[in-house]
C-alpha atoms as a PDB file:
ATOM      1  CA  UNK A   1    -109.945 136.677   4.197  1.00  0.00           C
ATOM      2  CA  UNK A   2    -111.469 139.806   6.034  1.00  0.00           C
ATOM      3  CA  UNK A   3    -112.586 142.799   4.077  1.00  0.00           C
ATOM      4  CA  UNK A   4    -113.031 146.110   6.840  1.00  0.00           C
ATOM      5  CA  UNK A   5    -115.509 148.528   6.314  1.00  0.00           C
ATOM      6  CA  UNK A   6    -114.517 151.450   7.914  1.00  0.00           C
ATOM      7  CA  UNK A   7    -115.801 154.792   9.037  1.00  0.00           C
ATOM      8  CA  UNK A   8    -114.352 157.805  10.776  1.00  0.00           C
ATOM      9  CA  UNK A   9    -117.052 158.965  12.588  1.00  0.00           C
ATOM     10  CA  UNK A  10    -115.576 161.821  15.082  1.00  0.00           C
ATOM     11  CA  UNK A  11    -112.324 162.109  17.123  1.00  0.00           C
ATOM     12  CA  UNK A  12    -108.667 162.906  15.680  1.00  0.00           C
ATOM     13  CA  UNK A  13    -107.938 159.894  13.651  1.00  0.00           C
ATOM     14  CA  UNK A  14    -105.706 161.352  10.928  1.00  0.00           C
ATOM     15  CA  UNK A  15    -103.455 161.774  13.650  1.00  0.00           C
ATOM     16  CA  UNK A  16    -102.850 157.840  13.698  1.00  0.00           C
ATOM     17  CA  UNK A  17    -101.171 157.583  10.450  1.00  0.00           C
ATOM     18  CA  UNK A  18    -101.875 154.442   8.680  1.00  0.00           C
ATOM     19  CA  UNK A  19    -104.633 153.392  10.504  1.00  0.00           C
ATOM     20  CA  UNK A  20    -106.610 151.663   8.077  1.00  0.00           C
ATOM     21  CA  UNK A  21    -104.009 149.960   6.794  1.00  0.00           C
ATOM     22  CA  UNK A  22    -102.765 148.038  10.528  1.00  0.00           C
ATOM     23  CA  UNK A  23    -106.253 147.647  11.107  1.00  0.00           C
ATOM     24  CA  UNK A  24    -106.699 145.662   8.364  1.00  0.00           C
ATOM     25  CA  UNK A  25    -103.590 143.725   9.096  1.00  0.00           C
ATOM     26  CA  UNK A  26    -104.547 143.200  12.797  1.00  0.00           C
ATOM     27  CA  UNK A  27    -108.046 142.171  11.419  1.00  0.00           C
ATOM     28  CA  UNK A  28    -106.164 138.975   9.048  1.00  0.00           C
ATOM     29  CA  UNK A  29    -104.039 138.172  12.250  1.00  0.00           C
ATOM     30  CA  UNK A  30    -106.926 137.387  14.467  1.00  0.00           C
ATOM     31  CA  UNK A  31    -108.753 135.538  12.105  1.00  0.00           C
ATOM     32  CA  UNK A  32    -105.009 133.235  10.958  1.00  0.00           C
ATOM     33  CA  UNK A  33    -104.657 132.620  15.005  1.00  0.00           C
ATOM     34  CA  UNK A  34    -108.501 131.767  15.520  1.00  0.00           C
ATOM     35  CA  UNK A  35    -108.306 129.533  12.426  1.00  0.00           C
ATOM     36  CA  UNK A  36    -110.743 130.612  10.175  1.00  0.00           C
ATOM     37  CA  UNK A  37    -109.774 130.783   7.414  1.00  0.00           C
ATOM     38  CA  UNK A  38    -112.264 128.397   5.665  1.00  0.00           C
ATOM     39  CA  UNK A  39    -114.236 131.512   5.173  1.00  0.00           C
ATOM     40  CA  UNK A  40    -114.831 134.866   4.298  1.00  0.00           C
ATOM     41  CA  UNK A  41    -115.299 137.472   6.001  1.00  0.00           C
ATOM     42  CA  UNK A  42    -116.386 141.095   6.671  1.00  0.00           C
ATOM     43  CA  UNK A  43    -116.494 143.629   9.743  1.00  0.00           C
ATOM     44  CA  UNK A  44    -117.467 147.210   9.902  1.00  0.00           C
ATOM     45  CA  UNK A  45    -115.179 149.335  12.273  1.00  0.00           C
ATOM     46  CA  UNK A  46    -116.144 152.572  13.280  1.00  0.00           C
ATOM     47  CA  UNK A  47    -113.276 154.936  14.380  1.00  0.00           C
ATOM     48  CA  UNK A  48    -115.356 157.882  16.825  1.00  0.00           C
ATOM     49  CA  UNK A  49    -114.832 159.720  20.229  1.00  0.00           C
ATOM     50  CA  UNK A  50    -115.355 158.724  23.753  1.00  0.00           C
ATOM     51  CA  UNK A  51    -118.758 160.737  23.748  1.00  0.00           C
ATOM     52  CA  UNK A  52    -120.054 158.845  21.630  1.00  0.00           C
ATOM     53  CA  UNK A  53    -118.990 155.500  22.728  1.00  0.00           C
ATOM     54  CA  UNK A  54    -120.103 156.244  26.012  1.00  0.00           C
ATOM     55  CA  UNK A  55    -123.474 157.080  24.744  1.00  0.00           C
ATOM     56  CA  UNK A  56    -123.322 153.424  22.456  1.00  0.00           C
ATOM     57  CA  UNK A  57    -121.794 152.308  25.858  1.00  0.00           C
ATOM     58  CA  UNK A  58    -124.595 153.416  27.709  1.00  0.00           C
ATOM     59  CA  UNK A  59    -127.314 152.065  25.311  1.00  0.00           C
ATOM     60  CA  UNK A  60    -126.288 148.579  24.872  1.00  0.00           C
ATOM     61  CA  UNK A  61    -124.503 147.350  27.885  1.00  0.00           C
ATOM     62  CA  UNK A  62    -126.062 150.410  30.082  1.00  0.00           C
ATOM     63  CA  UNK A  63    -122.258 151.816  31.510  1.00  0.00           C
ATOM     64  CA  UNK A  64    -122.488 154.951  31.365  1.00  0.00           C
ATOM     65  CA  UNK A  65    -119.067 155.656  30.570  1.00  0.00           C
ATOM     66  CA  UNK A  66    -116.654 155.899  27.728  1.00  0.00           C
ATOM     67  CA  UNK A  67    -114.808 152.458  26.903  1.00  0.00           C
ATOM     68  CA  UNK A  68    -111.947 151.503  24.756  1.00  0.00           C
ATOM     69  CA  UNK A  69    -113.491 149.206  22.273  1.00  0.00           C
ATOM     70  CA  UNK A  70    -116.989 147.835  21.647  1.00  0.00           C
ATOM     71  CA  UNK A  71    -118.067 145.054  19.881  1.00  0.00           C
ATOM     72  CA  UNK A  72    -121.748 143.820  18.240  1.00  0.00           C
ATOM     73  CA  UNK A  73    -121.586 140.439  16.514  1.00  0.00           C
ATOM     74  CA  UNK A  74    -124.001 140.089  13.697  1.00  0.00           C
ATOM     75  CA  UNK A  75    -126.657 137.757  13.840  1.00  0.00           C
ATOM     76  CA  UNK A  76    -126.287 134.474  12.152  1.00  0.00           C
ATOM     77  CA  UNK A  77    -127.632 134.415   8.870  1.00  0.00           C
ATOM     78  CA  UNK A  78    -127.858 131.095   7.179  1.00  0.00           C
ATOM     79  CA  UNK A  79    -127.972 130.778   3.588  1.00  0.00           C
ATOM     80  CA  UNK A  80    -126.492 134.616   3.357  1.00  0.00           C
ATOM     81  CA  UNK A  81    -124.677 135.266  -0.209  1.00  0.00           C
ATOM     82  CA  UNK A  82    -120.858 136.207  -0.284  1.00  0.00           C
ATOM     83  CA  UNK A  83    -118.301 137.147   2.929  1.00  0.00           C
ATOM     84  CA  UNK A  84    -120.129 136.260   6.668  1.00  0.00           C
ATOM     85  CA  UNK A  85    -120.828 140.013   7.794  1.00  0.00           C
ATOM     86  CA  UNK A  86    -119.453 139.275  11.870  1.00  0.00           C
ATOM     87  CA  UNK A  87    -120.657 142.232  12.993  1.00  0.00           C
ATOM     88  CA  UNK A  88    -119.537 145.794  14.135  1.00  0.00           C
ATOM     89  CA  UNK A  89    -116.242 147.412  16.447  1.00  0.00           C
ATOM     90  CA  UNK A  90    -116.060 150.793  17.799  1.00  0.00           C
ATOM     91  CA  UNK A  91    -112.827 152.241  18.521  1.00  0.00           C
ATOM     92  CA  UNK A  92    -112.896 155.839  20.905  1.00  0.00           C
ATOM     93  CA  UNK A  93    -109.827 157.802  19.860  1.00  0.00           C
ATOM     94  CA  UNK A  94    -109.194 159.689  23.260  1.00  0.00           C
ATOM     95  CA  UNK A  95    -109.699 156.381  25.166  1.00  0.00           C
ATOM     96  CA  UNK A  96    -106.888 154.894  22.917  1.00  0.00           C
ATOM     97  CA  UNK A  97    -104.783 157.959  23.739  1.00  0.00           C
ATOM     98  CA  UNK A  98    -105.330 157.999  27.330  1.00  0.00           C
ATOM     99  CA  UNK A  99    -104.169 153.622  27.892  1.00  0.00           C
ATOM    100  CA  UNK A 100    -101.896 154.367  25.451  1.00  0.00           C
ATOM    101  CA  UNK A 101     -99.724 156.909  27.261  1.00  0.00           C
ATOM    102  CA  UNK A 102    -100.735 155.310  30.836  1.00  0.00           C
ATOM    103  CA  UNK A 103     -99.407 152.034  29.422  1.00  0.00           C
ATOM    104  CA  UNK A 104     -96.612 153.300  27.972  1.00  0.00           C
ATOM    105  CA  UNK A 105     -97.565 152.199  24.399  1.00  0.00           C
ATOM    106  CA  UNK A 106     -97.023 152.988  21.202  1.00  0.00           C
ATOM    107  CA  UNK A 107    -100.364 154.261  20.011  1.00  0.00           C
ATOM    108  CA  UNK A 108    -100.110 151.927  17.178  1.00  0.00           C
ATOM    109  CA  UNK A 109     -99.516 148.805  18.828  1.00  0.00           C
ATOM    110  CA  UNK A 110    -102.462 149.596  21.193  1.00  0.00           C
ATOM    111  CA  UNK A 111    -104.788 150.922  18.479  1.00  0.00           C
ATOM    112  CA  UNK A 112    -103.569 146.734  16.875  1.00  0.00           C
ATOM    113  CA  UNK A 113    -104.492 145.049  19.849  1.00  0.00           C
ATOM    114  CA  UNK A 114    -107.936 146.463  20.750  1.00  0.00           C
ATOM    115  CA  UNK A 115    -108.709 145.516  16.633  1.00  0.00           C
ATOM    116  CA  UNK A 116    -107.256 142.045  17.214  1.00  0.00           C
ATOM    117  CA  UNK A 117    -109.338 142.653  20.850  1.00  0.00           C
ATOM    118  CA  UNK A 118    -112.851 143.571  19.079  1.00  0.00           C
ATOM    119  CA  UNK A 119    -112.412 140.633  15.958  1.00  0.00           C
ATOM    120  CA  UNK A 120    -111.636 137.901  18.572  1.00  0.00           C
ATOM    121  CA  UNK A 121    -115.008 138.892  20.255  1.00  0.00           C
ATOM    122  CA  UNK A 122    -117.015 138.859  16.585  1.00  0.00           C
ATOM    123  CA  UNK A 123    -115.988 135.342  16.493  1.00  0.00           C
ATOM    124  CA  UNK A 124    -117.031 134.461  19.564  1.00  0.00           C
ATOM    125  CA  UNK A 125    -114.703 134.618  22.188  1.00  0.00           C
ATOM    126  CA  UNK A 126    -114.696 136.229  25.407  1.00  0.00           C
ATOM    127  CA  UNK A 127    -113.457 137.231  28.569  1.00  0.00           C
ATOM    128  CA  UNK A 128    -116.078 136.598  30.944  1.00  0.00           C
ATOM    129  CA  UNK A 129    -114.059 133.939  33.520  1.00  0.00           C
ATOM    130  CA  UNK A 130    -110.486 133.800  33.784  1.00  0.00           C
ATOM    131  CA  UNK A 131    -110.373 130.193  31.655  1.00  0.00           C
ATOM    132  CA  UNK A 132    -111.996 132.362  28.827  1.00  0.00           C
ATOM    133  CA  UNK A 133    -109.730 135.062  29.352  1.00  0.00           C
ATOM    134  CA  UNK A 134    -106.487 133.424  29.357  1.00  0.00           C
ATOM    135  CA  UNK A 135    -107.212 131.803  25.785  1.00  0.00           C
ATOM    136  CA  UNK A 136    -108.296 134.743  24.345  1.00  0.00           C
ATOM    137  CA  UNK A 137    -105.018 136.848  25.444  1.00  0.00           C
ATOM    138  CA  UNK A 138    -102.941 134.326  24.536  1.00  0.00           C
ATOM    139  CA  UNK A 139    -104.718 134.630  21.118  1.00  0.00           C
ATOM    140  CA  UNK A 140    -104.158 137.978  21.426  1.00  0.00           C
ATOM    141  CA  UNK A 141    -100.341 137.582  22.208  1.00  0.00           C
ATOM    142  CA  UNK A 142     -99.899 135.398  18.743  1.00  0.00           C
ATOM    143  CA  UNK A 143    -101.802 137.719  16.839  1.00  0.00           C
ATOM    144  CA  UNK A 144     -99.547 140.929  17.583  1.00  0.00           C
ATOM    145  CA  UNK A 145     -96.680 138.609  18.126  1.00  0.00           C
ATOM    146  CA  UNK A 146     -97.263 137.959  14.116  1.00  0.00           C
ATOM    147  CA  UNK A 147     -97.301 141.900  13.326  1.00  0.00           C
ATOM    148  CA  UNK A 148     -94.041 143.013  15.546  1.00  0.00           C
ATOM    149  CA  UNK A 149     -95.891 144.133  18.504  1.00  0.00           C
ATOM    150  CA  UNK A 150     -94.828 143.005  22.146  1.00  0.00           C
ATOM    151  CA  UNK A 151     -97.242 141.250  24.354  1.00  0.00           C
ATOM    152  CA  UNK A 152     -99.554 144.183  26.050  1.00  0.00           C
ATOM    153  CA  UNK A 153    -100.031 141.717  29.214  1.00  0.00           C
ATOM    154  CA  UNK A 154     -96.453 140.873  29.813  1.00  0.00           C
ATOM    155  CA  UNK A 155     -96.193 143.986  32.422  1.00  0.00           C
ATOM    156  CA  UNK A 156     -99.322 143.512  34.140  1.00  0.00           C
ATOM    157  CA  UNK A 157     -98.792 140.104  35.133  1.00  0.00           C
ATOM    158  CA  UNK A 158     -95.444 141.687  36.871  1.00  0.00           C
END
């Protein structure tokens, strides 16, 4: 299981309907296609703007520019009571808008896969050489394939 803890900081959220309720779903569908399930877990998921993402962008991986999706896995901490805290995601709401109508997405669905995205990364995958990269989207794929949502590489690779 994985319990979300999470925060609308700034940006027009309320305008995705439902969002904390497919972002908790999109959470449980990375963690069934990683396969852990063995344990418990929680994230915290902070839902803010681009100007402050950039600035959180800027800080901790110094690009100084706005960014979909960030993510800051917790350290390990061994003999820890209760769910394994993974770590943090933060979403920027005009970044989602802005892929979202460029890809011709649903908001939704893209909102979905930059959760399943930013989970996938707290447990430790990554993107960082094109081996890494190809297991993690076709992790990705499953996961959304598991909530309805189409895969959001099948028209790049076109």
């Amino acid at each position: 299981m994985i319990a979300l803890d999470i925060m609308v900081e700034a940006g027009e959220w309320s305008r995705l309907e439902g969002a904390e309720a497919l972002a908790q779903r999109a959470a449980e569908a990375a963690v069934a296609v990683a396969e852990e399930t063995e344990e418990d877990f929680e994230v915290s998921v902070m839902l803010t703007d681009d100007a402050h993402i950039r600035e959180l962008n800027r800080t901790w991986r110094h690009k100084d520019k706005p960014t979909n999706v960030l993510s800051f896995p917790a350290p390990d901490q061994p003999g820890a009571e209760g769910p394994r805290h993974l770590g943090d995601i933060a979403l920027a709401y005009e970044t989602l808008v802005r892929e979202s109508e460029e890809e011709s997405k649903a908001l939704a669905d893209h909102f979905a896969h930059l959760i399943v995205h930013g989970i996938l990364h707290l447990l430790g995958y990554d993107h960082e050489d094109e081996e890494e990269a190809e297991d993690m989207e076709a992790l990705e794929v499953k996961a959304l394939a598991t909530l309805g949502i189409a895969d959001p590489y099948r028209d790049m690779a076109a």
